[in-house]
Protein backbone atom coordinates (compact mmCIF):
# COMPACT_ATOMS: atom_id res chain seq x y z
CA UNK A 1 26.41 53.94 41.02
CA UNK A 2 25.38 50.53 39.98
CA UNK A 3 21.61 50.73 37.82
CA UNK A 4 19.56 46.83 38.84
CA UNK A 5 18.83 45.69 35.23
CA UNK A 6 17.76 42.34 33.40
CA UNK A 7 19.81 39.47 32.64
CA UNK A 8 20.37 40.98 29.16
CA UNK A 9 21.64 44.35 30.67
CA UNK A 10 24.94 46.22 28.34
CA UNK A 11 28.42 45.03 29.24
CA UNK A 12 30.09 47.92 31.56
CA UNK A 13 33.42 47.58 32.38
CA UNK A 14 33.48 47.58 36.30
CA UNK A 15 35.62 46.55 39.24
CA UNK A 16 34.60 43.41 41.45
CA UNK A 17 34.34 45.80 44.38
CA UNK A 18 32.65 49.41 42.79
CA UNK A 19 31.12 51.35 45.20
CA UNK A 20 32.11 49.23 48.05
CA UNK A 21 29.21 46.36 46.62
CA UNK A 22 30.19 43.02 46.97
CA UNK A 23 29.88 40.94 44.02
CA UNK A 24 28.87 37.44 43.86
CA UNK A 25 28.88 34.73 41.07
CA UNK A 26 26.59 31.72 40.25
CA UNK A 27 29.06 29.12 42.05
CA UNK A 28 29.51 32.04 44.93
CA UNK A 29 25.57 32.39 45.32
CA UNK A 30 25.17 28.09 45.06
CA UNK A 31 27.48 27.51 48.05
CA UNK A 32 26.25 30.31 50.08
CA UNK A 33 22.54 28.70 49.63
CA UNK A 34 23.67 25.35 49.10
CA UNK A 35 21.60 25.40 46.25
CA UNK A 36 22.59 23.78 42.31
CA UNK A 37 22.63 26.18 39.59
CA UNK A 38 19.69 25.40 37.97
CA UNK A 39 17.82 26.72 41.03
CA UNK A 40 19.87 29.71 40.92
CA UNK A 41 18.92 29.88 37.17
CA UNK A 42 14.84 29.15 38.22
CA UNK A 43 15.64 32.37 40.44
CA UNK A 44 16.72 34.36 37.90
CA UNK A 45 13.27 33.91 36.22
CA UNK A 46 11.36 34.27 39.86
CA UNK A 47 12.91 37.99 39.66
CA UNK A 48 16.70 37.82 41.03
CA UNK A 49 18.47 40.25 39.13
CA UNK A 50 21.79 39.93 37.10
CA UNK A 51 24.47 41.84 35.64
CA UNK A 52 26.91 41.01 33.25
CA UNK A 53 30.55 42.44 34.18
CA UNK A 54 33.47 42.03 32.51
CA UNK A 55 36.46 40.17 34.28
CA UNK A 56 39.65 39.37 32.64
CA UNK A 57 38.31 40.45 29.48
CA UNK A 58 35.30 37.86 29.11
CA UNK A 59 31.82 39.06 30.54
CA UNK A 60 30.13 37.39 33.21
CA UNK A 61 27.10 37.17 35.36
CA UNK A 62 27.01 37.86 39.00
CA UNK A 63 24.79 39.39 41.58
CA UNK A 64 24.87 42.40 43.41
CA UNK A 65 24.57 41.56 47.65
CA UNK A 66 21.45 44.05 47.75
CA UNK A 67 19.89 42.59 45.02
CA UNK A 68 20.19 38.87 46.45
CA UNK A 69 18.83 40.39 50.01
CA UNK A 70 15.95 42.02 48.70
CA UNK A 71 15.02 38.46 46.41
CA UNK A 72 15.51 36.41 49.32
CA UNK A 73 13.04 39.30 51.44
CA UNK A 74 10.61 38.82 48.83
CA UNK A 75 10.65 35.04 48.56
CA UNK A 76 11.48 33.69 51.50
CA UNK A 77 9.33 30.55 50.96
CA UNK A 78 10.85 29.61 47.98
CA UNK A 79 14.24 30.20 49.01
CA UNK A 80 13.47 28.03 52.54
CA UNK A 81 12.23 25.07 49.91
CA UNK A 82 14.91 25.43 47.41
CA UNK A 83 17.44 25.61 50.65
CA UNK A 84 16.52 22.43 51.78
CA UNK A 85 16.74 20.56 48.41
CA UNK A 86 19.39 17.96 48.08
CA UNK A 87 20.76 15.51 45.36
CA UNK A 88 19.41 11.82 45.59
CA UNK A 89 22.44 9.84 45.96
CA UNK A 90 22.13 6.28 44.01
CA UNK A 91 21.24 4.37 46.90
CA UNK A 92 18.49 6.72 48.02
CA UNK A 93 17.26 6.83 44.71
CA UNK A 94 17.20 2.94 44.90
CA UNK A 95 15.61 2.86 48.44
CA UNK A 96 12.45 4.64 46.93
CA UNK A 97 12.17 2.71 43.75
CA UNK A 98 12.19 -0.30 45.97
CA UNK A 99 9.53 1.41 48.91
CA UNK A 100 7.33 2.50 45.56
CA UNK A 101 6.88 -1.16 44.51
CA UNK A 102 6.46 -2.65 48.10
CA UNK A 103 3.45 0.00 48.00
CA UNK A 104 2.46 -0.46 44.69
CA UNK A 105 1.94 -4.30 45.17
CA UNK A 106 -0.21 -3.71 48.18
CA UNK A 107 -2.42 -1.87 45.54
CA UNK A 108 -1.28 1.62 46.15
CA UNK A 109 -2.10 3.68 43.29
CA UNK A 110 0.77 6.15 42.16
CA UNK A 111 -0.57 9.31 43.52
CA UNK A 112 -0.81 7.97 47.21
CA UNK A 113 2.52 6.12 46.84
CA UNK A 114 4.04 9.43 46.17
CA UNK A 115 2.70 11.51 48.99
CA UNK A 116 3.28 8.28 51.10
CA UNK A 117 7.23 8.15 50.16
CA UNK A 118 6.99 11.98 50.86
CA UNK A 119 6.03 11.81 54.11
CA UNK A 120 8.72 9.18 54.90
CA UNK A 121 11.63 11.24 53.62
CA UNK A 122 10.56 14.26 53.56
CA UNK A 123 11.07 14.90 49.97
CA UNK A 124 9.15 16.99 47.74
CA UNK A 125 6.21 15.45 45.96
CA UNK A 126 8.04 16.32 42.21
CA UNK A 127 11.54 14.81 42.91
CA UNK A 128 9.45 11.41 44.09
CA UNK A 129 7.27 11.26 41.07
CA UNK A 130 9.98 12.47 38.94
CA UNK A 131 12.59 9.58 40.16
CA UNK A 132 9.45 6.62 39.57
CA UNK A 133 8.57 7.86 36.34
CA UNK A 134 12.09 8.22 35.17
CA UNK A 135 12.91 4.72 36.55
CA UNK A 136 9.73 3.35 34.64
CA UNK A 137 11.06 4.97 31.82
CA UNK A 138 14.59 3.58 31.79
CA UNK A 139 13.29 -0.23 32.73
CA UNK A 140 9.65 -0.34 30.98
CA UNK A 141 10.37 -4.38 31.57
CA UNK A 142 10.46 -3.58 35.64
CA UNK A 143 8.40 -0.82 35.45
CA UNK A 144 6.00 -0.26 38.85
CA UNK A 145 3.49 1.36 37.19
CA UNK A 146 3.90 0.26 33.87
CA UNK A 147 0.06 1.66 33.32
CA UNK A 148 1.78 5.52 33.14
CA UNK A 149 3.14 4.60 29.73
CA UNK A 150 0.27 2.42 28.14
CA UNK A 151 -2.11 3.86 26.96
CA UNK A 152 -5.94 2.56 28.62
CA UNK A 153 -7.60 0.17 27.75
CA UNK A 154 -11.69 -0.03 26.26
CA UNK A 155 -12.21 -1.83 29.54
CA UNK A 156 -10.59 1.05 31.56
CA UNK A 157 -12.06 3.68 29.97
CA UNK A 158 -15.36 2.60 30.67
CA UNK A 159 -15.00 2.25 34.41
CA UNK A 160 -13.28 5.83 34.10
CA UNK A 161 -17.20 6.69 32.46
CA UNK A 162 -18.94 4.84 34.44
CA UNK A 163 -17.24 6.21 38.04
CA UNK A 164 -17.71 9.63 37.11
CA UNK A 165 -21.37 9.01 36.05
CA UNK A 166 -21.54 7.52 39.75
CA UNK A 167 -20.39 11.03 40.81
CA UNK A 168 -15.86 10.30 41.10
CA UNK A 169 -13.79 13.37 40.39
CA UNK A 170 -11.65 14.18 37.61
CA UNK A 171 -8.40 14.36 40.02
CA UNK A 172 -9.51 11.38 41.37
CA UNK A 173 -9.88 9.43 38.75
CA UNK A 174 -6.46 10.30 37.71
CA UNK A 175 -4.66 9.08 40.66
CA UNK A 176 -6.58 5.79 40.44
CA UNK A 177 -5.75 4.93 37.06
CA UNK A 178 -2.56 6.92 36.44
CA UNK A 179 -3.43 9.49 34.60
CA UNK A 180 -3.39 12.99 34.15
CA UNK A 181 -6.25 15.27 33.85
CA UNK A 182 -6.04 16.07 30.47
CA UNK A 183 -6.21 12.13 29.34
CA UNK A 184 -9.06 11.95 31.89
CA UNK A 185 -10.83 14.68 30.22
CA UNK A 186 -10.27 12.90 26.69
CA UNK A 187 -11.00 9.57 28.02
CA UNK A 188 -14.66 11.04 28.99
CA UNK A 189 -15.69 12.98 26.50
CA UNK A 190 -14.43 9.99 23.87
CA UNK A 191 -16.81 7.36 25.90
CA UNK A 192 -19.64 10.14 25.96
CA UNK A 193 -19.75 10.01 22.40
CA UNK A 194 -20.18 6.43 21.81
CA UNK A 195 -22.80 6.67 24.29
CA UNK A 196 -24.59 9.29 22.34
CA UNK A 197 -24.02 7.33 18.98
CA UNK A 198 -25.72 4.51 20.73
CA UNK A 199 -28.44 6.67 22.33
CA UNK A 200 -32.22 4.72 20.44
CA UNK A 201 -33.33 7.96 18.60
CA UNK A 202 -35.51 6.31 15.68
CA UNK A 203 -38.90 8.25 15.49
CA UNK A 204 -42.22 7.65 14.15
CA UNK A 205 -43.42 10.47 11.36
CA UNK A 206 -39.04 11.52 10.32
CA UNK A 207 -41.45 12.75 6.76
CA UNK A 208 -43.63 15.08 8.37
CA UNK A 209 -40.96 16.65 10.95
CA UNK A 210 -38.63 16.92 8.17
CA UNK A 211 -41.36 19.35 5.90
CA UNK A 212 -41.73 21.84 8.45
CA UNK A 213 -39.95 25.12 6.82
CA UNK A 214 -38.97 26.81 10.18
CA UNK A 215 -38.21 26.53 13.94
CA UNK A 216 -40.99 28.12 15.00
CA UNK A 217 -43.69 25.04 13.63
CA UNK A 218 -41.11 22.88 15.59
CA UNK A 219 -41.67 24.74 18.44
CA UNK A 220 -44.73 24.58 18.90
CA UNK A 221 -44.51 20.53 18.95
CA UNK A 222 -42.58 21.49 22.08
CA UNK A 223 -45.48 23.53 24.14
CA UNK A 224 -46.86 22.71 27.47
CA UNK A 225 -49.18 19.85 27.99
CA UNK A 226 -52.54 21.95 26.44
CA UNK A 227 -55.28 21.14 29.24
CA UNK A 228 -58.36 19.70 29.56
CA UNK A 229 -62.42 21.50 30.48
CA UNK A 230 -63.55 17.70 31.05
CA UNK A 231 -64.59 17.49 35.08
CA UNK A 232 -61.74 15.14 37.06
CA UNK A 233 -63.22 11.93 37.75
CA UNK A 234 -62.17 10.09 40.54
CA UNK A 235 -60.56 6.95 39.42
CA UNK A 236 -62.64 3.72 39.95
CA UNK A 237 -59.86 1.45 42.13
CA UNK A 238 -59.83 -2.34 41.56
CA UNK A 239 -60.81 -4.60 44.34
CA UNK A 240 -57.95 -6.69 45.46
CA UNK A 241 -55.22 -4.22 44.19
CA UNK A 242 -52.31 -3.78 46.68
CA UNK A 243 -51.84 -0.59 48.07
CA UNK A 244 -48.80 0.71 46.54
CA UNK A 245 -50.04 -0.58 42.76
CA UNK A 246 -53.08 1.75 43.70
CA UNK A 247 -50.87 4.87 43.42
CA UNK A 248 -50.92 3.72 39.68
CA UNK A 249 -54.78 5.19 39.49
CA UNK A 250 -53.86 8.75 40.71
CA UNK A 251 -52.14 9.40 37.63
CA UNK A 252 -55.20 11.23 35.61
CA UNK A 253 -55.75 9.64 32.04
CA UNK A 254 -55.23 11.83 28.86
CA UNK A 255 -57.08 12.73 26.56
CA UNK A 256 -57.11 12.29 22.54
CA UNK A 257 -55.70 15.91 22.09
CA UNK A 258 -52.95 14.79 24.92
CA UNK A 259 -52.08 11.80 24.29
CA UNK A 260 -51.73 12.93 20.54
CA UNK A 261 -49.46 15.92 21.86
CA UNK A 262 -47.17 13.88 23.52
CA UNK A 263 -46.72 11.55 20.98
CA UNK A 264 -45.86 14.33 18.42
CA UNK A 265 -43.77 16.03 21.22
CA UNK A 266 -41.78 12.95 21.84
CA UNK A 267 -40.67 12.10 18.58
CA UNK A 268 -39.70 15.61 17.31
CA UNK A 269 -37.68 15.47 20.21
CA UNK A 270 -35.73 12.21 19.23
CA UNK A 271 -35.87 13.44 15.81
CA UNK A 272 -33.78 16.65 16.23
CA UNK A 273 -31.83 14.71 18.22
CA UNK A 274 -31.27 12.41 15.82
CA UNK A 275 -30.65 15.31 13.07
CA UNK A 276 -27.96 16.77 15.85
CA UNK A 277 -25.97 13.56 16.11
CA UNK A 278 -25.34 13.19 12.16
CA UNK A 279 -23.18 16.17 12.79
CA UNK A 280 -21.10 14.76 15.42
CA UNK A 281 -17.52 14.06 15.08
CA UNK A 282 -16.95 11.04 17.07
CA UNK A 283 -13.16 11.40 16.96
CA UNK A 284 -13.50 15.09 17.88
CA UNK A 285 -16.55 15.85 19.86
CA UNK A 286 -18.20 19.13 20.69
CA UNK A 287 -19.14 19.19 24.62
CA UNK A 288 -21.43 21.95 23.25
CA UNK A 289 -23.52 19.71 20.74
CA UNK A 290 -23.18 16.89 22.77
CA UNK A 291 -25.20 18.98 25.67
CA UNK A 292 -27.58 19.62 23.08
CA UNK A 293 -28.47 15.82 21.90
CA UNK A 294 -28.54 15.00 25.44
CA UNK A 295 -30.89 17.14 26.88
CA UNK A 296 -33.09 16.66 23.96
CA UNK A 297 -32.75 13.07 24.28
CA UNK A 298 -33.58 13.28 28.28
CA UNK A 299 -36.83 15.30 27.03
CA UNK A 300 -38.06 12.81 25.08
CA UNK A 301 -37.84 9.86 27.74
CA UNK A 302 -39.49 12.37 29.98
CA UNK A 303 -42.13 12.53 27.39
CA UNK A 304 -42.19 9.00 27.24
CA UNK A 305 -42.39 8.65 30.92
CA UNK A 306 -45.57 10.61 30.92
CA UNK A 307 -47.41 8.36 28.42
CA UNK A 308 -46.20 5.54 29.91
CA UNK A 309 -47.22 6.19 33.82
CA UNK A 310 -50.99 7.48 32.66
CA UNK A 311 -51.16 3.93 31.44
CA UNK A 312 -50.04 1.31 33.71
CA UNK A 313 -53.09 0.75 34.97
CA UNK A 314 -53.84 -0.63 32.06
CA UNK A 315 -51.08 -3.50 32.65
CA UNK A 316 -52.94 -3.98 36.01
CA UNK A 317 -56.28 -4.38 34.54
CA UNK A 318 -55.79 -6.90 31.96
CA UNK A 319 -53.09 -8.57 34.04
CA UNK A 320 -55.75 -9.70 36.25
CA UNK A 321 -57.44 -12.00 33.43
CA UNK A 322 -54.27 -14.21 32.51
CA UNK A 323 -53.17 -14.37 36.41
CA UNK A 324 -53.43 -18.10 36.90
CA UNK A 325 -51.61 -20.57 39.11
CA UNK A 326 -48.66 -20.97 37.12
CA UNK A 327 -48.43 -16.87 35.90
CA UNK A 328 -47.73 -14.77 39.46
CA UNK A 329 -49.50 -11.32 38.94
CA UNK A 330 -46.37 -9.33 39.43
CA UNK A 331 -44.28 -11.29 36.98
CA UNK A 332 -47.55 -10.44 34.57
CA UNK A 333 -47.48 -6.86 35.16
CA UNK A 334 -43.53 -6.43 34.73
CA UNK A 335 -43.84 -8.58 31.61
CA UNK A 336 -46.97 -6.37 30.64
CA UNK A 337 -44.70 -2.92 31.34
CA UNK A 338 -41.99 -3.81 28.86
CA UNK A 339 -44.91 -4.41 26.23
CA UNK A 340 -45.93 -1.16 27.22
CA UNK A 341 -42.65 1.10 26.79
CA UNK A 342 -41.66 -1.29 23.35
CA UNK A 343 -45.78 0.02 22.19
CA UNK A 344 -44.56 3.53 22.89
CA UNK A 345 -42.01 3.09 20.55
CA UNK A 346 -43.73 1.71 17.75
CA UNK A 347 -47.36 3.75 17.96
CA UNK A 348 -47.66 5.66 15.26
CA UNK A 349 -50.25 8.97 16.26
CA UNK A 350 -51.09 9.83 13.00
CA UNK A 351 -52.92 7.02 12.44
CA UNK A 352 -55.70 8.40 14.35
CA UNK A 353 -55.59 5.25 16.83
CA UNK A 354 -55.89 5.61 20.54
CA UNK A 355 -52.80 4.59 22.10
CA UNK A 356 -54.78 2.54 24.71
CA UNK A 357 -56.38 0.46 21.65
CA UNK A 358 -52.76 -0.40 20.78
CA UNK A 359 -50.96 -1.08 23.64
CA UNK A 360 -53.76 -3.63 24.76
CA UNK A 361 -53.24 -5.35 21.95
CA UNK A 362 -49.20 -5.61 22.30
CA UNK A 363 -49.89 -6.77 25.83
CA UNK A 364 -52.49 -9.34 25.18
CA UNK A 365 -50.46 -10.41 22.32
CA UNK A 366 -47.13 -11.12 24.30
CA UNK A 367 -49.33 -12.73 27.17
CA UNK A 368 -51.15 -15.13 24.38
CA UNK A 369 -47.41 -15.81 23.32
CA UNK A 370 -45.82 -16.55 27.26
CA UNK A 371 -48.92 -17.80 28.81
CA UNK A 372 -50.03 -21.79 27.16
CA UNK A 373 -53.95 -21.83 26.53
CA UNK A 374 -53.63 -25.20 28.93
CA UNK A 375 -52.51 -23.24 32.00
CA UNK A 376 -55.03 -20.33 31.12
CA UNK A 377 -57.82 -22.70 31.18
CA UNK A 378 -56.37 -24.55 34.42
CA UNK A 379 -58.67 -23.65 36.89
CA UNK A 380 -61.44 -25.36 35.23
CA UNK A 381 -59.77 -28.73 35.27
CA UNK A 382 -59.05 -29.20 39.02
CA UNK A 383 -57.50 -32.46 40.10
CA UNK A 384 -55.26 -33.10 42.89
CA UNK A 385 -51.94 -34.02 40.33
CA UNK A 386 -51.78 -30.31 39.37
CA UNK A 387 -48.27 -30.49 38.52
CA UNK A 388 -49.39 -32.40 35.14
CA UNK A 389 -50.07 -29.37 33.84
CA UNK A 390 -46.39 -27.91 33.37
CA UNK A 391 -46.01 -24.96 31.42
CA UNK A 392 -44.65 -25.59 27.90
CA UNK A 393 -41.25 -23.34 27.10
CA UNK A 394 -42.99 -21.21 23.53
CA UNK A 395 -39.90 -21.33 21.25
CA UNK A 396 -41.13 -18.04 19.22
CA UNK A 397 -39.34 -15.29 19.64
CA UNK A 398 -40.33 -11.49 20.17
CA UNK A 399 -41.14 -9.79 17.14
CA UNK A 400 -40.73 -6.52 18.56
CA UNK A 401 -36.41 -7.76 19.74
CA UNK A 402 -36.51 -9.27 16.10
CA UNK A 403 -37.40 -6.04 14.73
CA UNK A 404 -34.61 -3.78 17.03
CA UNK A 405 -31.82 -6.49 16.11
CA UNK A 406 -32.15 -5.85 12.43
CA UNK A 407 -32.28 -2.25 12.87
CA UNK A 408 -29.32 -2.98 14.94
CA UNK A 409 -27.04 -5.02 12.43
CA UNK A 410 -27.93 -2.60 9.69
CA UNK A 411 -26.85 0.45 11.75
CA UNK A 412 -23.58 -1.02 12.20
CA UNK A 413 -23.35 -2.57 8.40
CA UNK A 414 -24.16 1.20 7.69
CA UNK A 415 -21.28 3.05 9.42
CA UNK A 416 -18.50 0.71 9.39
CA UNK A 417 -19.03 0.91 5.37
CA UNK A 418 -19.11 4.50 5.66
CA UNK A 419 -14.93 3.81 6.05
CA UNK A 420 -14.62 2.50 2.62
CA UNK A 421 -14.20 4.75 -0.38
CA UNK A 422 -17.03 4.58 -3.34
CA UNK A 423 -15.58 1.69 -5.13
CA UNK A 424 -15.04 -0.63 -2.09
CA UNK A 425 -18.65 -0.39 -0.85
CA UNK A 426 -20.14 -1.01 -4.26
CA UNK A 427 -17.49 -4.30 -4.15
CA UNK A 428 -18.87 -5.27 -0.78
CA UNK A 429 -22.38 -4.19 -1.61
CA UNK A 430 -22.42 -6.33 -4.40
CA UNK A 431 -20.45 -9.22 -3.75
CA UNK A 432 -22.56 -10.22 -0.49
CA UNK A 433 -25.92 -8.53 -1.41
CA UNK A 434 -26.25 -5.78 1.18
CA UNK A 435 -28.74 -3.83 -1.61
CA UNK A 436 -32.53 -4.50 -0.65
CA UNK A 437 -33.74 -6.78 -3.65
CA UNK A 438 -30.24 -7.81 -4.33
CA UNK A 439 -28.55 -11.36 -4.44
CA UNK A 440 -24.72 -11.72 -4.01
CA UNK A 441 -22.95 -11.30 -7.16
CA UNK A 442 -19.67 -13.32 -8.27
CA UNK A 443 -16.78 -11.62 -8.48
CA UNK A 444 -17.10 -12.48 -12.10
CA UNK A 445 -20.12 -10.28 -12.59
CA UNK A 446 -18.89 -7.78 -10.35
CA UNK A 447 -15.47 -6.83 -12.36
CA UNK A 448 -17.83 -7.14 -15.64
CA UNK A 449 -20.17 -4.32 -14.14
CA UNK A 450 -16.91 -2.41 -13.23
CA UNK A 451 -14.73 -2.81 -16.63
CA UNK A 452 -12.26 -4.70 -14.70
CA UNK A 453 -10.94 -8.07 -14.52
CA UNK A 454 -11.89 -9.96 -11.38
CA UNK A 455 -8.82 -10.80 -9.88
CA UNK A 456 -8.64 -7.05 -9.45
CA UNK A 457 -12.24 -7.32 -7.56
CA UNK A 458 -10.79 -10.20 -5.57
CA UNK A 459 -8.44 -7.66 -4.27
CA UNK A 460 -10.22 -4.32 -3.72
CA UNK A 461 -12.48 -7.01 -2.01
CA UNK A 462 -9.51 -8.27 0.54
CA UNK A 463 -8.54 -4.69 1.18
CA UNK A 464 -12.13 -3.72 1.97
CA UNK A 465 -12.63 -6.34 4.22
CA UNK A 466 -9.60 -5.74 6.19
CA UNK A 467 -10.72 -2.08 6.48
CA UNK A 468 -14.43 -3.74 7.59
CA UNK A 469 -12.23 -5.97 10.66
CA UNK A 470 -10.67 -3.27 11.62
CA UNK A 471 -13.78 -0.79 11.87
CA UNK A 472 -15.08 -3.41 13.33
CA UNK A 473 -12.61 -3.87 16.29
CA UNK A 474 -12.47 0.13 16.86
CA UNK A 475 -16.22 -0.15 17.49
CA UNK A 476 -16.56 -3.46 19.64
CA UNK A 477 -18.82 -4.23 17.30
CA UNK A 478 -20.50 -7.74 17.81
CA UNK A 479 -18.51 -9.04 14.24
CA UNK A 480 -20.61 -12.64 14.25
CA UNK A 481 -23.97 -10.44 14.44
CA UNK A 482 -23.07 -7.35 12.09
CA UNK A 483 -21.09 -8.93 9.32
CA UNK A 484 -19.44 -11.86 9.80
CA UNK A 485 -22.44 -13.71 8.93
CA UNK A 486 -23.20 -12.58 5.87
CA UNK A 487 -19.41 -11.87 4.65
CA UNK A 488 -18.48 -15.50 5.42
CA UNK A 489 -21.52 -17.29 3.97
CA UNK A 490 -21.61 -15.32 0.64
CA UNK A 491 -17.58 -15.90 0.67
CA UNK A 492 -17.53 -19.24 0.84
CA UNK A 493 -20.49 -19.49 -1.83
CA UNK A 494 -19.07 -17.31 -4.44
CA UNK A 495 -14.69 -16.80 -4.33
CA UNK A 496 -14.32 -19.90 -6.27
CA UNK A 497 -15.35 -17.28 -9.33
């Protein structure tokens, strides 16, 4: 009797024909299926069983008839698909390279070209996108979807982001920009890390967060809203307030102990954030830590949010003294709401300032700055040539945009010279003054501070700044606003040492 057994079952020495079972080899089994013998050989791993007989002195594999019946009983599916499989011929494989471009220039991305060319054959889906990418491969100068073997672009990557923030799947976006899942996966959390290193987590009060001595005293930054025994007033509405800006006034007020909470609440939240993202590898990003920095992050605008809405009606109110005939009221109170949020962002609590105090004066202060005293005073100068009085373009700029471009330019003069070893930054440091209190040195003085000669400075320095371009590049950083600037002007002033 014949024992079934693995591929790597003992040589026996056996007649084609023992016990009356007929014997069949690889070729035998291919023509009977019309099958090639690498599907007979993806069988073999499926679960057809082999034997290895000896004929003629060499051994060889073949299949017992019982053992082929009961595969082909068990997998009947696989057999019907593998049955049906055929070699492309040259001109068939020609006739869909040609069909895949007609669709691809009709903007046919390469996942519905496939299953397109697969329902006009009737091929499988794998021998279609097997025979394009292996043509793409062979001709990369007539490729059809030369995208497969580039890799994306900055520009692609962020509509990749962006579409999935907007709610696109992963398999989706990988059949409309070529891509598998994995690279998708990549692509996302890479873009979701320089969206977190760009996230505006600079607090008010880092020195007192940074002496508490455990988690607890940080947690209890983070408890509920403590309430108020004061009665609830009913808010005093404005006459000639529309009705969907009175909504604004059923927003109760805080109080000092509230308003104080808040304040604390929100930046200990951007704060730990903050603390969280110095750890983050932006080349190899934890989804866990990234889930942490962003839902502290989305706490803390909450927070904001909250201090923000319990005072727009203080917009309204003094909005109402600088409306005029050349200042609209609305355009006043959406000017008046970005000097609102920008106050929240600068008020410093422990002061012991009400927040209200401030923000009036950020609001009256931008509205002094927008509004000319002519067209404030305008109504008490009536004439019939009213267009004399034209509003005059103020050429002073926000101190509040000055003050969050700085911080800005020396984030990014920061990091990028975080690439550099010790000895190029104090170079660069040096030669173009980046050092609070410090004017540019010559390269002169630079190699005499160093013990070395300054043609040797001269280089470190054109290595260094060739590290700085690049950096620069891999971040998209604006180069004119970060460090062109200053590298070119103190360049020019001081090489010829």
């Amino acid at each position: 009797m014949f024992t079934e057994s693995s591929s790597t079952a003992t040589i026996v020495r056996l007649p084609p024909a023992a016990d009356g079972e007929r014997l069949l080899t690889f070729d035998e089994l291919a023509r009977q299926f019309r099958v090639s013998k690498k599907t007979i050989s993806r069988w073999r791993r499926w679960g057809l069983v082999g034997r290895r007989f000896m004929f003629d002195g060499r051994p060889r594999i073949v299949f017992l008839q019982s053992s082929v019946n009961r595969f082909v009983a068990d997998n009947a599916e696989r057999v019907r698909r593998g049955t049906q499989f055929s070699r492309l011929t040259d001109e068939q494989r020609g006739q869909i390279v040609e069909r895949a471009r007609c669709l691809a220039r009709s903007g046919g991305y390469f996942a519905e070209v496939g299953r397109q060319i697969v329902q006009e054959t009737g091929r499988s889906l794998e021998t279609i996108r097997y025979t394009l990418k292996q043509f793409d491969l062979e001709h990369p100068d007539a490729a059809i979807f030369p995208r497969l073997r580039r890799p994306p672009q900055p520009e692609t990557k962020r509509q990749i982001f962006q579409q999935h923030c907007r709610g696109d799947s992963v398999d989706e976006l990988a059949s409309r920009f070529c891509q598998t899942r994995t690279a998708i996966y990549c692509i996302l959390r890479e873009m979701r890390a320089a969206r977190i290193m760009e996230l505006p987590l600079d607090s008010m009060g880092n020195e007192q967060f940074a002496r508490l001595r455990s988690e607890a005293k940080g947690q209890e930054l983070l408890r509920p809203l403590p309430e108020t025994d004061l009665p609830t007033k009913k808010p005093h509405l404005p006459s000639g307030v529309p009705p969907y800006l009175a909504s604004l006034y059923d927003v109760p007020l805080l109080t000092r102990a509230q308003e104080a909470h808040l304040f604390r609440k929100m930046n200990y939240l951007k704060y730990r954030a903050s603390k969280l993202r110095d750890t983050l590898d932006a080349n190899r990003p934890e989804r866990r830590l990234m889930d942490q920095i962003e839902r502290l992050y989305d706490e803390a605008v909450a927070t904001k949010n909250r201090i923000i809405s319990a005072n727009l009606r203080l917009v309204v109110s003094i909005a109402k003294r600088y409306v005029g005939r050349a200042e609209g009221f609305f355009e006043l109170v959406s000017d008046g709401n970005i000097s609102l949020m920008r106050a929240a962002e600068k008020f410093n609590v422990s002061l012991g300032y009400r927040f209200s105090t401030y923000a009036s004066w950020a609001i009256m202060k931008n509205f002094a700055r927008t509004i000319p005293t002519e067209l404030r005073h305008q109504d008490h100068f009536c004439t019939s040539h009213a267009e004399m009085f034209n509003a005059t373009e103020d050429p002073r700029t926000d101190q509040y945009e000055q003050e969050s471009s700085q911080l800005r330019r020396e984030s990014h003069v920061k990091r990028i010279l975080g690439r550099l070893d010790q000895r190029e930054q104090q170079i660069v440091m040096g030669r173009f003054g980046l050092t609070r209190g410090q004017e540019p040195l010559t390269l002169k003085q630079v190699g005499a501070a160093m013990g070395v000669t300054k043609e040797r400075i001269r280089q470190i320095q054109s290595r260094a700044l060739n590290k700085l371009r690049t950096a620069v590049e891999e971040d998209r950083i604006d180069f004119d606003m970060a460090i062109a600037g200053p590298v070119s002007s103190a360049t020019s002033q001081y090489d010829p040492d």
